[in-house]
PDB file of N, CA and C in Angstrom:
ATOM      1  N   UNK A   1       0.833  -1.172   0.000  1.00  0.00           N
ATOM      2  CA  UNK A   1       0.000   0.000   0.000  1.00  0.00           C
ATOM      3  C   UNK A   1       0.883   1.243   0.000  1.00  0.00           C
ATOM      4  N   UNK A   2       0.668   2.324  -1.010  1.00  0.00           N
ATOM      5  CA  UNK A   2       1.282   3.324  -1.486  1.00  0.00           C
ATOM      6  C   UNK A   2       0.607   4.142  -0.349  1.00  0.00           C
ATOM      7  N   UNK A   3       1.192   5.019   0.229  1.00  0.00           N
ATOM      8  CA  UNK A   3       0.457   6.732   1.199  1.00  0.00           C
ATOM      9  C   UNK A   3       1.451   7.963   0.407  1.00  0.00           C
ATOM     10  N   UNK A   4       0.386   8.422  -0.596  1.00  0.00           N
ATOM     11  CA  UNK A   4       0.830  10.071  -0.867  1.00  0.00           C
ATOM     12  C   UNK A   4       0.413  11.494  -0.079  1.00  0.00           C
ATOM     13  N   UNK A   5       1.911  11.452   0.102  1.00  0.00           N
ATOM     14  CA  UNK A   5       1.747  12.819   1.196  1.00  0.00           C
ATOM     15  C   UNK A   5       1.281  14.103   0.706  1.00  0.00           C
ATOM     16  N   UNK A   6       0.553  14.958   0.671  1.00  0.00           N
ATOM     17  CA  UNK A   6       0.279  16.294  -0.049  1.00  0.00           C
ATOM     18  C   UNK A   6       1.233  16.975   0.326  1.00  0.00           C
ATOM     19  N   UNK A   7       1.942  17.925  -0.631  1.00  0.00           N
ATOM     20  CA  UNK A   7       2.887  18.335  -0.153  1.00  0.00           C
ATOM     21  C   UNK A   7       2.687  19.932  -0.723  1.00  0.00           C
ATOM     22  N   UNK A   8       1.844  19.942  -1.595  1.00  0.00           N
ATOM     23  CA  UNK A   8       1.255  21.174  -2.425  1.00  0.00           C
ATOM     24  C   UNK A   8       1.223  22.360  -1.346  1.00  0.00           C
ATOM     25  N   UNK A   9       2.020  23.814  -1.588  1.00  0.00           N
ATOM     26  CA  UNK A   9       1.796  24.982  -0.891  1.00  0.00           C
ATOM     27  C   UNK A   9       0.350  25.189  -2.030  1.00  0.00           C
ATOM     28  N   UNK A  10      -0.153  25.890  -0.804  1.00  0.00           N
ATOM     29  CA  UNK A  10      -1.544  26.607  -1.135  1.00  0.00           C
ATOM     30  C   UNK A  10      -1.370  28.247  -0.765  1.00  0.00           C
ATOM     31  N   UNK A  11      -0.777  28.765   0.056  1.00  0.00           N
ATOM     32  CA  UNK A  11      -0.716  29.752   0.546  1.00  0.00           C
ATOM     33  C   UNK A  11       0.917  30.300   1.417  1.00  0.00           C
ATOM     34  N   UNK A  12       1.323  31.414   1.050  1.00  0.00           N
ATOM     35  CA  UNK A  12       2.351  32.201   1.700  1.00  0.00           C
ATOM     36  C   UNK A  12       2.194  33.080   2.490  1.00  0.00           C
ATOM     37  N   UNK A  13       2.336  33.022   3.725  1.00  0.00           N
ATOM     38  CA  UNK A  13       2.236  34.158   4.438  1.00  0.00           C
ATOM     39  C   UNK A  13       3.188  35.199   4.125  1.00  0.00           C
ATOM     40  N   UNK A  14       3.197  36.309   3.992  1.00  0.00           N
ATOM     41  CA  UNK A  14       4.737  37.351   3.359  1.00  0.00           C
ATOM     42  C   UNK A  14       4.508  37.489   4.754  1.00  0.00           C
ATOM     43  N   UNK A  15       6.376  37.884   5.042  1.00  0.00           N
ATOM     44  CA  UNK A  15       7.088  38.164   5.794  1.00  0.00           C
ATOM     45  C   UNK A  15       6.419  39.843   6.237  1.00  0.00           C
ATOM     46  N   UNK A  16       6.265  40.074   7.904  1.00  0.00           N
ATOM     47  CA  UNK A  16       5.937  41.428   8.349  1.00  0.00           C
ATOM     48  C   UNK A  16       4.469  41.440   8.768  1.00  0.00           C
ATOM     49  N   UNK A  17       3.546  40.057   7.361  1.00  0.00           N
ATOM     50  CA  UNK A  17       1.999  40.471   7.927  1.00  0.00           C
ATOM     51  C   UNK A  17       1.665  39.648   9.303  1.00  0.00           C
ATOM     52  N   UNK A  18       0.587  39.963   9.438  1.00  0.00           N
ATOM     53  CA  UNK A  18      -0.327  39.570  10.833  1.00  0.00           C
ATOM     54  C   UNK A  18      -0.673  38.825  10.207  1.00  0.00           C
ATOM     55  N   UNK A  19      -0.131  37.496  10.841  1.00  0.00           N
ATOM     56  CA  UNK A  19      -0.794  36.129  10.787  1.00  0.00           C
ATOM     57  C   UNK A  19      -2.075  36.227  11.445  1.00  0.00           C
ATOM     58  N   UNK A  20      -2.508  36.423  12.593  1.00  0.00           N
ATOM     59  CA  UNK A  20      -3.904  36.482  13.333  1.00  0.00           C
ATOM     60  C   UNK A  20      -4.657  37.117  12.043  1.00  0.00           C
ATOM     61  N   UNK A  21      -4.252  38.325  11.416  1.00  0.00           N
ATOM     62  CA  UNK A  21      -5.263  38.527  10.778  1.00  0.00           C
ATOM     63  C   UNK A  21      -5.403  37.324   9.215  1.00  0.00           C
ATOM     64  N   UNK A  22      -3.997  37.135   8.976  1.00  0.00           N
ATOM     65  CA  UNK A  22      -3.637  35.573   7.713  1.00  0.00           C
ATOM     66  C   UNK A  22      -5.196  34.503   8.351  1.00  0.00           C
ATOM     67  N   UNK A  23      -5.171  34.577   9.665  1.00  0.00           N
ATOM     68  CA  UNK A  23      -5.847  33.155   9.976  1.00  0.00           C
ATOM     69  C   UNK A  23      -7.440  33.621  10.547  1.00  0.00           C
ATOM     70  N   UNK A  24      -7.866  34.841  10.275  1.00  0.00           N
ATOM     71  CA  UNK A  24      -9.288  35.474   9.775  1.00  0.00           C
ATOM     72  C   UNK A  24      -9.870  35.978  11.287  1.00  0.00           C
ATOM     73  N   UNK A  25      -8.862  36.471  11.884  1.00  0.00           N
ATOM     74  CA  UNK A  25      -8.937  37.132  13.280  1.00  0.00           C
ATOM     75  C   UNK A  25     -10.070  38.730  12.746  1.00  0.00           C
ATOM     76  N   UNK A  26     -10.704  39.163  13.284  1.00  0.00           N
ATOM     77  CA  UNK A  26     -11.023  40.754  13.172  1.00  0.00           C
ATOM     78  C   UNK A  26      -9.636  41.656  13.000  1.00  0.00           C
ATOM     79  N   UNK A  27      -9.794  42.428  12.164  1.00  0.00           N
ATOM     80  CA  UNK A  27      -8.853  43.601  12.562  1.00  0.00           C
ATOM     81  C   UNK A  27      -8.032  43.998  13.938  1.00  0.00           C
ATOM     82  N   UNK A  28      -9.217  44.094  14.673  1.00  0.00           N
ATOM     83  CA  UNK A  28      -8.994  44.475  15.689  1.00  0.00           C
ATOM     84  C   UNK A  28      -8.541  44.020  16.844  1.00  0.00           C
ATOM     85  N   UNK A  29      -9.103  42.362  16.773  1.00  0.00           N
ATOM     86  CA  UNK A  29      -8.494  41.257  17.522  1.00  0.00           C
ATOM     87  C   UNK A  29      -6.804  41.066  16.854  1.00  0.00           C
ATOM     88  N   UNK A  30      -6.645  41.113  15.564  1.00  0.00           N
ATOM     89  CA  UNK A  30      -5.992  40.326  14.903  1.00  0.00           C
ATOM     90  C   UNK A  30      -4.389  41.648  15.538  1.00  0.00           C
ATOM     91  N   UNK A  31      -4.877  42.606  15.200  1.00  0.00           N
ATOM     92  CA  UNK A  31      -3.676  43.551  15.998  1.00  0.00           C
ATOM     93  C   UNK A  31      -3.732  43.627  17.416  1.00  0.00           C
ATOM     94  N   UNK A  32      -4.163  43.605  18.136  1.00  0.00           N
ATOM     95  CA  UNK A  32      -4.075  43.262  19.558  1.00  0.00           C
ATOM     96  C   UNK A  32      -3.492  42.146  19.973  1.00  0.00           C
ATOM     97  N   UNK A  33      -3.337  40.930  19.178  1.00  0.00           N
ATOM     98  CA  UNK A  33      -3.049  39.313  19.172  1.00  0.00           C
ATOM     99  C   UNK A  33      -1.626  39.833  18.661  1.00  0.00           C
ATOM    100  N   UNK A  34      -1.126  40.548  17.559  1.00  0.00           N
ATOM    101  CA  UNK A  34       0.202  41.059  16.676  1.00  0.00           C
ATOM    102  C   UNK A  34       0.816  41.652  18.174  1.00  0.00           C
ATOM    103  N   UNK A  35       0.344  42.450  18.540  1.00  0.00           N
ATOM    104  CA  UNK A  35       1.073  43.898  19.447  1.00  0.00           C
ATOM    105  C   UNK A  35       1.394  42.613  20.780  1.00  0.00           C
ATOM    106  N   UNK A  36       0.683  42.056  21.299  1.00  0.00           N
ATOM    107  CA  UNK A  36       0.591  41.094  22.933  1.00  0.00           C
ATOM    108  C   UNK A  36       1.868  39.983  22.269  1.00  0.00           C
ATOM    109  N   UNK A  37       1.985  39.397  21.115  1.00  0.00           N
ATOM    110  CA  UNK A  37       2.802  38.159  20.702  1.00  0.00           C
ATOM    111  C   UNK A  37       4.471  39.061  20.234  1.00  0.00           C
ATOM    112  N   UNK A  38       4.093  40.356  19.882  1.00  0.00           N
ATOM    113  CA  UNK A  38       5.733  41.215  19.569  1.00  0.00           C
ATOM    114  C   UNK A  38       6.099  41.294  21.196  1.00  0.00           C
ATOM    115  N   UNK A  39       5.460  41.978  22.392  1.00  0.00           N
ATOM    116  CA  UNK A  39       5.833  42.528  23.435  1.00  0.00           C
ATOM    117  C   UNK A  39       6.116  40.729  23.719  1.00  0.00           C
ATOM    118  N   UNK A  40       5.667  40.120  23.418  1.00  0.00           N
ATOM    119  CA  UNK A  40       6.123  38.727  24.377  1.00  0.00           C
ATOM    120  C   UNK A  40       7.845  38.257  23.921  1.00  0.00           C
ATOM    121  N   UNK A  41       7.760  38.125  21.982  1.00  0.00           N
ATOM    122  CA  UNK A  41       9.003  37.892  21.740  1.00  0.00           C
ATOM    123  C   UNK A  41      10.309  38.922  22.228  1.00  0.00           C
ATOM    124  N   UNK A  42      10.038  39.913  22.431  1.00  0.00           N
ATOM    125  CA  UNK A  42      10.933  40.676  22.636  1.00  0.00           C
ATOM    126  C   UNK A  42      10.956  40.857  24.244  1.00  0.00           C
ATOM    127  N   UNK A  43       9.961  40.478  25.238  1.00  0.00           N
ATOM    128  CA  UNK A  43      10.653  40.142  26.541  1.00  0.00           C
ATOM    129  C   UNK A  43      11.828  38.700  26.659  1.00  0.00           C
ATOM    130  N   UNK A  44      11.132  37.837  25.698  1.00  0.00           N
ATOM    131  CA  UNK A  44      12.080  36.335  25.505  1.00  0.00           C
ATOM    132  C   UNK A  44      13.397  36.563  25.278  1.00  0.00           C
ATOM    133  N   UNK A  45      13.477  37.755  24.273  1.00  0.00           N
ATOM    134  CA  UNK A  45      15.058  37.705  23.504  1.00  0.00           C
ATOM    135  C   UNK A  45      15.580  38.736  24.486  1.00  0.00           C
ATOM    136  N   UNK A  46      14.884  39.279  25.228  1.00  0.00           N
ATOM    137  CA  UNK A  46      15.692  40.364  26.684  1.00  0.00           C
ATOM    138  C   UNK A  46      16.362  39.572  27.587  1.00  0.00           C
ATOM    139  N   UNK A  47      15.436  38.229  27.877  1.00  0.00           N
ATOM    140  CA  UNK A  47      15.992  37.575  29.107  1.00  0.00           C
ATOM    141  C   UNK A  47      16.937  36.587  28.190  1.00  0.00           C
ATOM    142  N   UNK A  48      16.756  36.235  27.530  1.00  0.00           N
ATOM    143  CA  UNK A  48      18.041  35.515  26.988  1.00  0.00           C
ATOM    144  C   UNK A  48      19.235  36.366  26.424  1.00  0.00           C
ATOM    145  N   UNK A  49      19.689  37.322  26.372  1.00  0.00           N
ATOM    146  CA  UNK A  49      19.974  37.994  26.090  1.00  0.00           C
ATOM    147  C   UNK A  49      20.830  38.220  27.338  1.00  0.00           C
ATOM    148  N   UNK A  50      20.502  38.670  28.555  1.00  0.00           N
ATOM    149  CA  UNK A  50      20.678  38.646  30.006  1.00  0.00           C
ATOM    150  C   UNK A  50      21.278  37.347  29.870  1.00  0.00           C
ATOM    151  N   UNK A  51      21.227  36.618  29.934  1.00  0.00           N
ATOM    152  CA  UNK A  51      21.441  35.138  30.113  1.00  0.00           C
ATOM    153  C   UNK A  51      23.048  35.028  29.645  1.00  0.00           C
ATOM    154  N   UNK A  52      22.664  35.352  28.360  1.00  0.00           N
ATOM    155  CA  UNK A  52      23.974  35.084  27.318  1.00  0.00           C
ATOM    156  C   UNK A  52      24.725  36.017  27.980  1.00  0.00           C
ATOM    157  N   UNK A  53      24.509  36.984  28.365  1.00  0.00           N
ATOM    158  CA  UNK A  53      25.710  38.231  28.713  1.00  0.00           C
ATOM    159  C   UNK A  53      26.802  37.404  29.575  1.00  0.00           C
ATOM    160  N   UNK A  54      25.631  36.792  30.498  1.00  0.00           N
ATOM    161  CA  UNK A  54      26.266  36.317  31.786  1.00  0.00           C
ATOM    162  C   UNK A  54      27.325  35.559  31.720  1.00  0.00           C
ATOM    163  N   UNK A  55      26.933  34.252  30.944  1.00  0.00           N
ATOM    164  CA  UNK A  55      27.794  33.588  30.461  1.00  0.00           C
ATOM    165  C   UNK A  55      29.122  33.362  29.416  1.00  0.00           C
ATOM    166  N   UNK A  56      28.906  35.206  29.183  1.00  0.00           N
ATOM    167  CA  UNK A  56      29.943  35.731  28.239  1.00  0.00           C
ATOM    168  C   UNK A  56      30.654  36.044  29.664  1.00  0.00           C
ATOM    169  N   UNK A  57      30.427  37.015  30.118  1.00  0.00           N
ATOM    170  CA  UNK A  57      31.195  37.469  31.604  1.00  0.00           C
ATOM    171  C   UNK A  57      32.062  36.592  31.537  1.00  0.00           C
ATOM    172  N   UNK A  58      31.454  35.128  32.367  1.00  0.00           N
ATOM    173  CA  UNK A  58      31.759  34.044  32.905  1.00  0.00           C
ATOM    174  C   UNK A  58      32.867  33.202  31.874  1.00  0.00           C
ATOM    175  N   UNK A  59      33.489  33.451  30.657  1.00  0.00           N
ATOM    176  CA  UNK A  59      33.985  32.827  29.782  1.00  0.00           C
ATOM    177  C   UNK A  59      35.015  34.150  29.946  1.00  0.00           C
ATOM    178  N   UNK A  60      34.734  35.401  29.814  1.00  0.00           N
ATOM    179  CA  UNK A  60      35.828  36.301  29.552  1.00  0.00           C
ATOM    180  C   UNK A  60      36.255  36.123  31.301  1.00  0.00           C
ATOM    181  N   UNK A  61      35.929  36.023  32.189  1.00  0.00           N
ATOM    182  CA  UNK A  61      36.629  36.384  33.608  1.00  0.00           C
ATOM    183  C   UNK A  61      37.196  35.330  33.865  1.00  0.00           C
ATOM    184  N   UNK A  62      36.856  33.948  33.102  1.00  0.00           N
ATOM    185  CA  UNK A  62      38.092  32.709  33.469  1.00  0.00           C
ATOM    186  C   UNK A  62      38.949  32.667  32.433  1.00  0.00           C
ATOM    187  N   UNK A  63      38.901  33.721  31.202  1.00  0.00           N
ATOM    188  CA  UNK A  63      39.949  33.643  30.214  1.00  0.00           C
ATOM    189  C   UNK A  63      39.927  31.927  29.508  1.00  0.00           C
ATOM    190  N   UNK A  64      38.635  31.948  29.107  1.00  0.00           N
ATOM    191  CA  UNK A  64      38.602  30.860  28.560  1.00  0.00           C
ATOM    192  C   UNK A  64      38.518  30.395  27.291  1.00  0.00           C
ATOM    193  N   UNK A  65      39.095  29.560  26.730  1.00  0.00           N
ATOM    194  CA  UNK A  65      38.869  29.380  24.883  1.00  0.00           C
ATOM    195  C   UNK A  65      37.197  28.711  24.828  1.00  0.00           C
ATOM    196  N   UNK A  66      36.832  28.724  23.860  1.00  0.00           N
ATOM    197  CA  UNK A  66      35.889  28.485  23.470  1.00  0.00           C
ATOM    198  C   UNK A  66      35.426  26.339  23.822  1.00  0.00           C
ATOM    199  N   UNK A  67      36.534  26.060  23.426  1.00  0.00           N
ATOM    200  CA  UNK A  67      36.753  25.003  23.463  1.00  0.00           C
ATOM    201  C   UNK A  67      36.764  24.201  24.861  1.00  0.00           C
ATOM    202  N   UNK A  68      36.798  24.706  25.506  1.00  0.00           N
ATOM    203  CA  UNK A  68      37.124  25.005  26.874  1.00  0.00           C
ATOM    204  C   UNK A  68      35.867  24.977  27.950  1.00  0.00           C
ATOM    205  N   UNK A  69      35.258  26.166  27.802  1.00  0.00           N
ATOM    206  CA  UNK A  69      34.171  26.535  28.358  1.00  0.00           C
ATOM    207  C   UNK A  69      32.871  25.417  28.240  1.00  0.00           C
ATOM    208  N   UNK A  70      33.359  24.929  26.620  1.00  0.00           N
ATOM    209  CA  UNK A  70      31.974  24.058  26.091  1.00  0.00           C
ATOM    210  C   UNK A  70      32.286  22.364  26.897  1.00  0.00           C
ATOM    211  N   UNK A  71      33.931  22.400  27.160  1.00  0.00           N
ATOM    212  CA  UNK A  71      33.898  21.035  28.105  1.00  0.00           C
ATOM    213  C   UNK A  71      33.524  21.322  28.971  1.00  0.00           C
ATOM    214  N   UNK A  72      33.545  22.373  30.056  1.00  0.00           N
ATOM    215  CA  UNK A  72      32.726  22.666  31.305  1.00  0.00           C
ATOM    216  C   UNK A  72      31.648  22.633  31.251  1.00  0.00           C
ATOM    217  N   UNK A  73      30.558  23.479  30.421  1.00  0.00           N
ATOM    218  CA  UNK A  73      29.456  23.310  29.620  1.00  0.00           C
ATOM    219  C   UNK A  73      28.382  22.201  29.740  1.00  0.00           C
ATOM    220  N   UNK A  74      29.755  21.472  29.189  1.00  0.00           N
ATOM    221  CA  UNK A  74      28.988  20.157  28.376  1.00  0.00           C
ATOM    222  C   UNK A  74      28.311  20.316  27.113  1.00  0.00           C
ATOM    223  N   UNK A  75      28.678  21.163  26.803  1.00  0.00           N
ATOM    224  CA  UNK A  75      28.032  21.364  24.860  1.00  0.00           C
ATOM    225  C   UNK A  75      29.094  21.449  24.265  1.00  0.00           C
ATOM    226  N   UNK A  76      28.499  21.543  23.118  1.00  0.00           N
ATOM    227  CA  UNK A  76      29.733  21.175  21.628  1.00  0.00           C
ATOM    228  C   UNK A  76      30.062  23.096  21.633  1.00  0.00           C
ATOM    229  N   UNK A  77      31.229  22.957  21.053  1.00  0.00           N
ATOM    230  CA  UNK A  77      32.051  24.101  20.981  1.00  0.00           C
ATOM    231  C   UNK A  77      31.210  25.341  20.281  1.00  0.00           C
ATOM    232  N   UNK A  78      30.602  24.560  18.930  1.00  0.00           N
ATOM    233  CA  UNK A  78      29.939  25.523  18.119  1.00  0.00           C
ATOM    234  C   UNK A  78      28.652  26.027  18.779  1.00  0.00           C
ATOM    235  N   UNK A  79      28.114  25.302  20.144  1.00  0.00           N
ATOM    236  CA  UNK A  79      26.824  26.094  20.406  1.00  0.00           C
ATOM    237  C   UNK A  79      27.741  27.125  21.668  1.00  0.00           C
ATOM    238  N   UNK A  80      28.926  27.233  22.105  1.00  0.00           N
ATOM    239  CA  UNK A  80      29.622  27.989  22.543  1.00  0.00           C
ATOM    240  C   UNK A  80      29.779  29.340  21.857  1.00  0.00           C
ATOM    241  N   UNK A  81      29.990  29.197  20.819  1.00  0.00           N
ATOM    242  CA  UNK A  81      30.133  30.119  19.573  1.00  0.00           C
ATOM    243  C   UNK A  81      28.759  30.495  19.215  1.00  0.00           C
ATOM    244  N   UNK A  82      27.358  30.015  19.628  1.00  0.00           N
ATOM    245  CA  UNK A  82      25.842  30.441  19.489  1.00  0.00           C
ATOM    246  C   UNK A  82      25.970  31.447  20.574  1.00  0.00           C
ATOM    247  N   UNK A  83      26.503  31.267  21.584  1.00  0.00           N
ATOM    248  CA  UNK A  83      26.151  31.569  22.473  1.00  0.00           C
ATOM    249  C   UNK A  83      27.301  33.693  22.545  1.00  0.00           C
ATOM    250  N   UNK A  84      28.710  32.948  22.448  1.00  0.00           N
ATOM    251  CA  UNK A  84      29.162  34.434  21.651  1.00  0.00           C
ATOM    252  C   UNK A  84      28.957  35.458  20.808  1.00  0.00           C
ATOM    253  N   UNK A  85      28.539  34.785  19.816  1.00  0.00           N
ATOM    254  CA  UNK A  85      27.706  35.701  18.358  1.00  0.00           C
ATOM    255  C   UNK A  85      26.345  36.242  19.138  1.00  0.00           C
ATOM    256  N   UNK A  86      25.905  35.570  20.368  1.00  0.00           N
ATOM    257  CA  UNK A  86      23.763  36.159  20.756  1.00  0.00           C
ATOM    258  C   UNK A  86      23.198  35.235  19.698  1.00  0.00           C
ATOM    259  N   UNK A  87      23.354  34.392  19.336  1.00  0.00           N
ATOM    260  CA  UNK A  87      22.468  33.617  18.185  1.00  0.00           C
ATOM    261  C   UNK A  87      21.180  33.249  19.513  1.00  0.00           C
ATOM    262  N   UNK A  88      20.118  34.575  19.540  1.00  0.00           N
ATOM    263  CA  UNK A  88      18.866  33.818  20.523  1.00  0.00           C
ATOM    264  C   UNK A  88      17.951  33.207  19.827  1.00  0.00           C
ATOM    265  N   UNK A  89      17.990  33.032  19.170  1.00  0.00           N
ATOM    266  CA  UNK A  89      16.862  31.342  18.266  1.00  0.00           C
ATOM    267  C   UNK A  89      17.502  30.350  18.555  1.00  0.00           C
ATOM    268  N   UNK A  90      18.649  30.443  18.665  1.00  0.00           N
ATOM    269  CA  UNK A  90      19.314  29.062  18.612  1.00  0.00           C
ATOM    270  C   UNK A  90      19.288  28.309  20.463  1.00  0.00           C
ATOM    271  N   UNK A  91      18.595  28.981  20.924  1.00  0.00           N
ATOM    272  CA  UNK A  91      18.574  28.581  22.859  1.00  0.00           C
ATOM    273  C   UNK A  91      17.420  29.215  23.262  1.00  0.00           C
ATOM    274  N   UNK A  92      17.109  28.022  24.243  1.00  0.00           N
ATOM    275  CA  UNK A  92      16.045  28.325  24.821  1.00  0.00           C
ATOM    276  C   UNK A  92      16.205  28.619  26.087  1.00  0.00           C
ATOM    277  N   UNK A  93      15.344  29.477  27.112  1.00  0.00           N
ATOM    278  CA  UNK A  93      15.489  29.717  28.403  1.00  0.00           C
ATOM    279  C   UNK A  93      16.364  29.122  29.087  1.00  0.00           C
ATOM    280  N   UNK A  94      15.374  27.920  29.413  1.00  0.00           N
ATOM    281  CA  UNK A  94      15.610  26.675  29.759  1.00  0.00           C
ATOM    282  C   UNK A  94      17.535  26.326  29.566  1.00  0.00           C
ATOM    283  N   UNK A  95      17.548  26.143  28.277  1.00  0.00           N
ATOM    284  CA  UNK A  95      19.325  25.427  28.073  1.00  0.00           C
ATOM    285  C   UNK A  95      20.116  26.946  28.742  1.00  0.00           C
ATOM    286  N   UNK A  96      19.875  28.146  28.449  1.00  0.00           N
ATOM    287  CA  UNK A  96      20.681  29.261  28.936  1.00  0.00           C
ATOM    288  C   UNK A  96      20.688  28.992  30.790  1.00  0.00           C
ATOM    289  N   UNK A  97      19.522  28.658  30.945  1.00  0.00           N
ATOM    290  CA  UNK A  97      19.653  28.132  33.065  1.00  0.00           C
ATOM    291  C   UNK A  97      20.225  27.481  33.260  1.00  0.00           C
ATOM    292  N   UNK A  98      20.437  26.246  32.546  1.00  0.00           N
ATOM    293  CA  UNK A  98      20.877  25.357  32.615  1.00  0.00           C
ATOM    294  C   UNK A  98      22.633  25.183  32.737  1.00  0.00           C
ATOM    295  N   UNK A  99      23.292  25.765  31.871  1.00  0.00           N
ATOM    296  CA  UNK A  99      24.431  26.469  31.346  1.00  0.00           C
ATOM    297  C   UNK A  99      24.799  26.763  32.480  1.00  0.00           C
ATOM    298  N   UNK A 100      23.993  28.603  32.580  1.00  0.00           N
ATOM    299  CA  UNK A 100      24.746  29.065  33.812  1.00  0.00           C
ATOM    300  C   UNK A 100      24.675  28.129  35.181  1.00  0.00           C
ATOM    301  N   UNK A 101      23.766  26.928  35.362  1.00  0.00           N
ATOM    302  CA  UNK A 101      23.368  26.125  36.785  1.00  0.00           C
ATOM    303  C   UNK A 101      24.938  26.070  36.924  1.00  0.00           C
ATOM    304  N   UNK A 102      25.214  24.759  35.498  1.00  0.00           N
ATOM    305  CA  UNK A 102      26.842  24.243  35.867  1.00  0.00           C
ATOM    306  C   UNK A 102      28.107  25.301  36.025  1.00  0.00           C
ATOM    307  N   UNK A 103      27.966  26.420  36.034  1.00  0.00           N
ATOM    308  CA  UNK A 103      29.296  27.153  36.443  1.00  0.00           C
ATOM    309  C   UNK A 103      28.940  27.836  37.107  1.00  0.00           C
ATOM    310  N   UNK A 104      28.196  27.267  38.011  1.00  0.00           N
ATOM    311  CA  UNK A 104      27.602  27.406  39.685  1.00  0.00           C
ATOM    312  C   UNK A 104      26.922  29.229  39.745  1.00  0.00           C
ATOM    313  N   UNK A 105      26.168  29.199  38.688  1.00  0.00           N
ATOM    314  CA  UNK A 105      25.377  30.583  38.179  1.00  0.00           C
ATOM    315  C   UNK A 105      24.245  30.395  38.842  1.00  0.00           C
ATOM    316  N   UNK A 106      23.127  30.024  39.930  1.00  0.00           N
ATOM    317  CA  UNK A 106      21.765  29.974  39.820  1.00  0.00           C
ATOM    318  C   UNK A 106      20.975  30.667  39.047  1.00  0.00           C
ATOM    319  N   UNK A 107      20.355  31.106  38.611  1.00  0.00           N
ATOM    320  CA  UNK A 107      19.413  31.973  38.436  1.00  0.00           C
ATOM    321  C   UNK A 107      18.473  32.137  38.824  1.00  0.00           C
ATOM    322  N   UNK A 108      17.734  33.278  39.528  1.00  0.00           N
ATOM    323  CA  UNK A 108      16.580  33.128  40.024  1.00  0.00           C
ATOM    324  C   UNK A 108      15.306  34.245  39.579  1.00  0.00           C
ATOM    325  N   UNK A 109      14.305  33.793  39.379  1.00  0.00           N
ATOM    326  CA  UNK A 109      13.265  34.374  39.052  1.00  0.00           C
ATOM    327  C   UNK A 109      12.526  35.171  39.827  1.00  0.00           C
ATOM    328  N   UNK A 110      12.598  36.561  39.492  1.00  0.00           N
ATOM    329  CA  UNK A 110      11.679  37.747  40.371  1.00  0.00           C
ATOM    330  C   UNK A 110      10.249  38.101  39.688  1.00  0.00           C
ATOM    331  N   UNK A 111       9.443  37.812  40.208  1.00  0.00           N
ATOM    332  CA  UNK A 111       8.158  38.529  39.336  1.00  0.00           C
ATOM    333  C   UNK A 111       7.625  39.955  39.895  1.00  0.00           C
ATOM    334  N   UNK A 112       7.350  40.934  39.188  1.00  0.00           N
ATOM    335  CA  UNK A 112       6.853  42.125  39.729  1.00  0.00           C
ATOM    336  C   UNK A 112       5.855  42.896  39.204  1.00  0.00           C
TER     337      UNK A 112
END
């Protein structure tokens, strides 16, 4: 027994529009849903961002190679080098806590 997958695009979202409104939100919902999902990505890439600094600190104050840091780590060298460049797509909260846990970083969460 043969299974054909559909694989046919039907539709492109262009880059910049409001998907909420792409997926038949009101106007009005559909920018309110745009404006609440921008303020969210851009608190994400703040705290990771924070995150990464830290662990830049923490690599420049032990004078460490790259190579180095990622055996302490425990990651491969090149997500060491994600982590130098700010590549924040490439990490999630989560792995940035994690990171700083092992070079005895806690992090702790304030809500206000």
């Amino acid at each position: 027994m043969t299974i054909e997958i559909d694989t046919q695009i039907r539709h492109v979202t262009k880059s910049g529009a409001n998907l909420f409104r792409e997926l038949g939100f009101a106007p009005d919902e559909a920018a309110r849903f745009q404006a609440q999902s921008q303020q969210q990505i851009h608190a994400t890439q703040a705290l990771k961002e924070q995150l990464m600094r830290e662990l830049l600190k923490w690599i420049s104050d032990n004078h460490l190679k790259q190579a180095d840091a990622a055996e302490i780590l425990m990651v491969s060298r090149p997500r060491v080098s994600d982590v130098v460049n700010m590549k924040f797509s490439k990490f999630t909260i989560d792995t940035l806590v994690t990171m700083l846990s092992r070079v005895g970083k806690p992090v702790r969460l304030t809500m206000g």
